[in-house]
Protein backbone atom coordinates (compact mmCIF):
# COMPACT_ATOMS: atom_id res chain seq x y z
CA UNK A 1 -22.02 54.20 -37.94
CA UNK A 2 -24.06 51.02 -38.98
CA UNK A 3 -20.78 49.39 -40.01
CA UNK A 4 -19.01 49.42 -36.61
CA UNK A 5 -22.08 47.75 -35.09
CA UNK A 6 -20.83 44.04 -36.52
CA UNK A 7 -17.24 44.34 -35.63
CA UNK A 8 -18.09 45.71 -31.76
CA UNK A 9 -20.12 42.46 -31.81
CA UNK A 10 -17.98 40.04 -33.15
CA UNK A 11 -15.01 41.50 -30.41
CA UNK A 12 -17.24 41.03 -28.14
CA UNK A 13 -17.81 37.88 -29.46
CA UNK A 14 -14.22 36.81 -29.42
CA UNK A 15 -13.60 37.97 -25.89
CA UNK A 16 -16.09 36.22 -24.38
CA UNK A 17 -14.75 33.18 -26.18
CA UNK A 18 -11.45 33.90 -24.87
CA UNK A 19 -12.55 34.65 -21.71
CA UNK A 20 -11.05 31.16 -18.91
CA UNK A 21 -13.97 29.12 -17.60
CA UNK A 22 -14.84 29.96 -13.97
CA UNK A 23 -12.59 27.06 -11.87
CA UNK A 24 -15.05 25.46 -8.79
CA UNK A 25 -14.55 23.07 -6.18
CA UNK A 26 -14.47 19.21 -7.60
CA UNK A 27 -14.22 16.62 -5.36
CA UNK A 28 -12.89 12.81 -6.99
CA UNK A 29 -13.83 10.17 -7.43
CA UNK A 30 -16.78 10.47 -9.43
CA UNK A 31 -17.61 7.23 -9.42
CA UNK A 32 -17.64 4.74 -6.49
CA UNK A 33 -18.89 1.34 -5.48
CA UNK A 34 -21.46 1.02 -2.81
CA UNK A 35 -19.94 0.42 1.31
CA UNK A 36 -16.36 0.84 0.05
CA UNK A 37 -13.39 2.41 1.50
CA UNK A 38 -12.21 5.41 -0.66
CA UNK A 39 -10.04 7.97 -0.56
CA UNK A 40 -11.88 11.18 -2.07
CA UNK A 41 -9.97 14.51 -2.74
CA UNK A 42 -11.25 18.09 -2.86
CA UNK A 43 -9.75 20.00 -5.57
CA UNK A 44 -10.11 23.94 -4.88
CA UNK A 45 -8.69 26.69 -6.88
CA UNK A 46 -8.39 29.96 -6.59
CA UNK A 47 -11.59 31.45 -8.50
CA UNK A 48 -10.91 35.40 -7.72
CA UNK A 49 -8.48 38.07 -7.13
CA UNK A 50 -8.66 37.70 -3.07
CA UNK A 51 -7.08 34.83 -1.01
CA UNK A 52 -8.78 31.95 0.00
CA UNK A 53 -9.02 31.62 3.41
CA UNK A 54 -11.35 28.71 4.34
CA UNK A 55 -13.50 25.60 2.84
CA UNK A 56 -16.31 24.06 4.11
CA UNK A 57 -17.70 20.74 2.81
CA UNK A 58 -20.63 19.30 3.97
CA UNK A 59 -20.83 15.36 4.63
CA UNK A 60 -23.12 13.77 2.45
CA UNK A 61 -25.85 11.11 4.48
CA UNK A 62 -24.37 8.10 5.28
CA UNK A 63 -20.77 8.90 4.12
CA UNK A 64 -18.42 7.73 6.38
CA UNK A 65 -14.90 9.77 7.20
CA UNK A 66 -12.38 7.80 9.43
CA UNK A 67 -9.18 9.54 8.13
CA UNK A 68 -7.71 12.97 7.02
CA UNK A 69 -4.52 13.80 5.49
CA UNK A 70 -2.60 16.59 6.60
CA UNK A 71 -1.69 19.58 4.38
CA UNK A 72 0.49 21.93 5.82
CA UNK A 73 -0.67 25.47 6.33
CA UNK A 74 -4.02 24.40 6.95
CA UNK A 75 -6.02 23.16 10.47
CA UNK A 76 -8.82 21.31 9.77
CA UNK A 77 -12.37 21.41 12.31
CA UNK A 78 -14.92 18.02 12.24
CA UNK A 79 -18.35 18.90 13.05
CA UNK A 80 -20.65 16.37 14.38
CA UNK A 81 -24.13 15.74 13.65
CA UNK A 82 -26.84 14.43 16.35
CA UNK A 83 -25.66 10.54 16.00
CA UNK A 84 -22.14 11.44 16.07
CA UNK A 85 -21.13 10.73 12.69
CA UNK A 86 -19.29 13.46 10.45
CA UNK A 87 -21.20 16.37 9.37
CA UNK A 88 -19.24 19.17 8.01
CA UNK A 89 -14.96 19.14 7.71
CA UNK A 90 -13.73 22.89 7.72
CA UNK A 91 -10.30 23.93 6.81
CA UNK A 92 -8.73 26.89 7.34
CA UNK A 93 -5.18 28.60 5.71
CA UNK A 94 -4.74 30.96 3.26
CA UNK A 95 -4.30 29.98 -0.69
CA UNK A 96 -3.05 32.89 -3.70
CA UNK A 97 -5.07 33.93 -5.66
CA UNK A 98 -3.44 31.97 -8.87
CA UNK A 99 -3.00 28.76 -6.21
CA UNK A 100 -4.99 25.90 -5.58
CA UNK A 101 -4.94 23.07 -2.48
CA UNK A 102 -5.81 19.70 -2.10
CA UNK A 103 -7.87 17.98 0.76
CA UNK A 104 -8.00 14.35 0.78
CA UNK A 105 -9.93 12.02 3.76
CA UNK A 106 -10.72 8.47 3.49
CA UNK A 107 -14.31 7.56 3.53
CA UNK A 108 -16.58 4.22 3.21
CA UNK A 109 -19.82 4.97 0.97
CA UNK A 110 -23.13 4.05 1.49
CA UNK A 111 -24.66 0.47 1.31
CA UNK A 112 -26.96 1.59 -1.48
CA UNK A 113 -26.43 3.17 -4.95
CA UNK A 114 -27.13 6.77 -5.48
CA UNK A 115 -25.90 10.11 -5.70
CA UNK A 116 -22.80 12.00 -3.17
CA UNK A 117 -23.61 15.84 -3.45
CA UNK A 118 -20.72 17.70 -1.82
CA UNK A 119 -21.51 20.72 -0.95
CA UNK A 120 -19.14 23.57 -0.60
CA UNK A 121 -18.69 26.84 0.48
CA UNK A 122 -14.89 28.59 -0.15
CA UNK A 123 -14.46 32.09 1.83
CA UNK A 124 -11.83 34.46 0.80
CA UNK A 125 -10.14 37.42 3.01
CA UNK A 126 -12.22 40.00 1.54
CA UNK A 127 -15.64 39.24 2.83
CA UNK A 128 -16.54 37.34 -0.16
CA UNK A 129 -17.95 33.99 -0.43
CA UNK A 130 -18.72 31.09 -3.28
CA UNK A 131 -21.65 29.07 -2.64
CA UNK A 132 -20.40 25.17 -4.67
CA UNK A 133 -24.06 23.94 -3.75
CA UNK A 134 -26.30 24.32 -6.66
CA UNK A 135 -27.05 22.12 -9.86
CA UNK A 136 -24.45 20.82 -12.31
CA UNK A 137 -26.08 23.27 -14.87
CA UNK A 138 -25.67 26.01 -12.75
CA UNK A 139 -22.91 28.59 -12.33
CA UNK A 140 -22.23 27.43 -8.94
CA UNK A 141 -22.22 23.76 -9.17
CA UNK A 142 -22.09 21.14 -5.92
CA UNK A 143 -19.83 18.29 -7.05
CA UNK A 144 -21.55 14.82 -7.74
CA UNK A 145 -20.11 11.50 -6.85
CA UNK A 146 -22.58 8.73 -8.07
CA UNK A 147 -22.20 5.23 -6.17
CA UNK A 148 -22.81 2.32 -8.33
CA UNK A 149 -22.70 -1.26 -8.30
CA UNK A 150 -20.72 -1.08 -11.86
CA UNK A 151 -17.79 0.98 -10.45
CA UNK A 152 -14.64 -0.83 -9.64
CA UNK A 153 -13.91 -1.91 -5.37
CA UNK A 154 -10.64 -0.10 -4.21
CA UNK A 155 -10.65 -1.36 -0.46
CA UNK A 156 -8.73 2.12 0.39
CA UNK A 157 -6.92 1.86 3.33
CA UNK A 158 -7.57 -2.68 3.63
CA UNK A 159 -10.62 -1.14 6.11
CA UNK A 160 -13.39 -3.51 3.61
CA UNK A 161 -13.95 -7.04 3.95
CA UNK A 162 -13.66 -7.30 0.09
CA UNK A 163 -9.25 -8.12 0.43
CA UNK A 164 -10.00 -10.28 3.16
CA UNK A 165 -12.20 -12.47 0.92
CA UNK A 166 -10.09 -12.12 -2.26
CA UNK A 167 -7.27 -13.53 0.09
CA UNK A 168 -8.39 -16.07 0.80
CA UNK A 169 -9.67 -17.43 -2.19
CA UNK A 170 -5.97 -17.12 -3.53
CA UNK A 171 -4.95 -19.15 -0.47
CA UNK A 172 -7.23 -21.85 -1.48
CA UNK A 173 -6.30 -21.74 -5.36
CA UNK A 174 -2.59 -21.85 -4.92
CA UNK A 175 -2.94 -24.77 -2.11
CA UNK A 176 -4.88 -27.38 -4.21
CA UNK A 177 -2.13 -27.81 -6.61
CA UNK A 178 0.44 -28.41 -3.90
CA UNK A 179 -2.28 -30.91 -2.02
CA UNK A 180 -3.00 -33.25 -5.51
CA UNK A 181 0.75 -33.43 -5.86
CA UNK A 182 1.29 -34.59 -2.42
CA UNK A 183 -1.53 -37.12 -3.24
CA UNK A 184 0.09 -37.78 -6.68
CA UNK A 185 3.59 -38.21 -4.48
CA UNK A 186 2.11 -40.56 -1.94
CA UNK A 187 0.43 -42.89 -4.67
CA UNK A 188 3.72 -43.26 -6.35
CA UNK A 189 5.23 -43.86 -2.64
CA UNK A 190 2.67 -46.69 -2.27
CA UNK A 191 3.35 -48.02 -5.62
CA UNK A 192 7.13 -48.58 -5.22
CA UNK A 193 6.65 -50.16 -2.32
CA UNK A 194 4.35 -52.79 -3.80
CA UNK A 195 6.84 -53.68 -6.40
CA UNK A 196 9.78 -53.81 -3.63
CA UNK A 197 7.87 -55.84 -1.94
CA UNK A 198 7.07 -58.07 -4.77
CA UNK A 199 10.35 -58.63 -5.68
CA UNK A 200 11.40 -59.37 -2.68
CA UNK A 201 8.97 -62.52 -2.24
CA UNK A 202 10.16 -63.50 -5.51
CA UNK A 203 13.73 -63.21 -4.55
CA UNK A 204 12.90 -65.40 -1.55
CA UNK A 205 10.86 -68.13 -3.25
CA UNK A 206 13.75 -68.80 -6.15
CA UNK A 207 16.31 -69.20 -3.00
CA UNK A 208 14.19 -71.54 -1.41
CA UNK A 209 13.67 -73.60 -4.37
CA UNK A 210 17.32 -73.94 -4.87
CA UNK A 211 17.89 -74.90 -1.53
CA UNK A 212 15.32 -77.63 -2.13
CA UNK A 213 16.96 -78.92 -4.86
CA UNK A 214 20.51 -79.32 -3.00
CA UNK A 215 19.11 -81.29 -0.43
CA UNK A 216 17.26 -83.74 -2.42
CA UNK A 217 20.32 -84.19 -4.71
């Protein structure tokens, strides 16, 4: 009896090993830089047997949403907090069990650095609910976006002032080139002229000397 005690542990062992990670709502980019247009994208899969039948994801402070892509078989509901700005997106379909959808929106982060907690809540046709709000220890994790001054710009949708500026510092590299050769063209312009002119006078005074000469002789 004492010797089936270590293999019913070790199978146990090995099943729980075996056993697929429990999938949860992720939302992307993880990183972002500070007031910058980006286009973030909620990942949710399936995560039991029942169909998912709606996803709610709640707005983090001072996260702006100004456009929503479409995904068919799915309406999507804004609500609105007291200032007007976005406060929860809902979306409603219906998603396998085995399935997974996408939800992306355009969005300009905060002015200052700091952390985007997205919290989620996915409901499924039996009743049943999944809570994406707590820790990223925990078994029901909110995803984390963290804004930083080291992540790259991405302008998303040319809505920053960031291309503007980039513009039109290329405008102004590529243009002095062409200005110091039009200098450089009207210097050599001026030159040649000089030396036409030069010649010219010399030209004239050798005639007039010979005509000098005629007369006198």
């Amino acid at each position: 009896m004492r010797a089936r005690y270590p293999i019913a542990l070790a199978a146990a062992a090995v099943l729980a090993a075996a056993a697929p990670a429990q999938a949860h709502v992720q939302v992307t980019p993880t990183e972002a830089a500070p007031g910058d247009p980006v286009v973030f994208e909620v990942l949710v899969p399936g995560e039991t047997d029942a169909h998912t039948t709606e996803v709610s994801l709640q707005i983090p402070k001072d996260v702006l949403p100004f456009s929503f892509e479409e995904v068919p078989g799915w309406k999507r509901t804004v609500e609105q907090g007291d200032d007007g700005s976005v406060s929860v997106v809902r979306w409603r379909g219906h998603m396998a069990p085995d399935g997974f959808v996408r939800f992306g929106f355009l969005a300009s982060t905060p002015e200052q650095e700091g952390e985007l907690v997205w919290k989620a809540v996915q409901r499924y046709d039996d009743g049943e609910e999944a809570a994406w709000i707590g820790p990223p220890d925990s078994d029901n994790p909110a995803p984390v976006t963290v804004v930083s001054e080291d992540a790259a710009r991405v302008n998303a949708g040319g809505e920053g002032a960031e291309a503007e500026s980039g513009a039109g510092e290329e405008v102004e590299h590529t243009s002095a080139p062409v200005e110091a050769a039009a200098h450089e063209s009207d210097d050599g312009g001026s030159a040649l002229a000089v030396v036409l002119g030069a010649l010219g006078c010399a030209l004239g005074l050798a005639a007039l000397v010979v005509a000098l000469r005629r007369r006198s002789a």
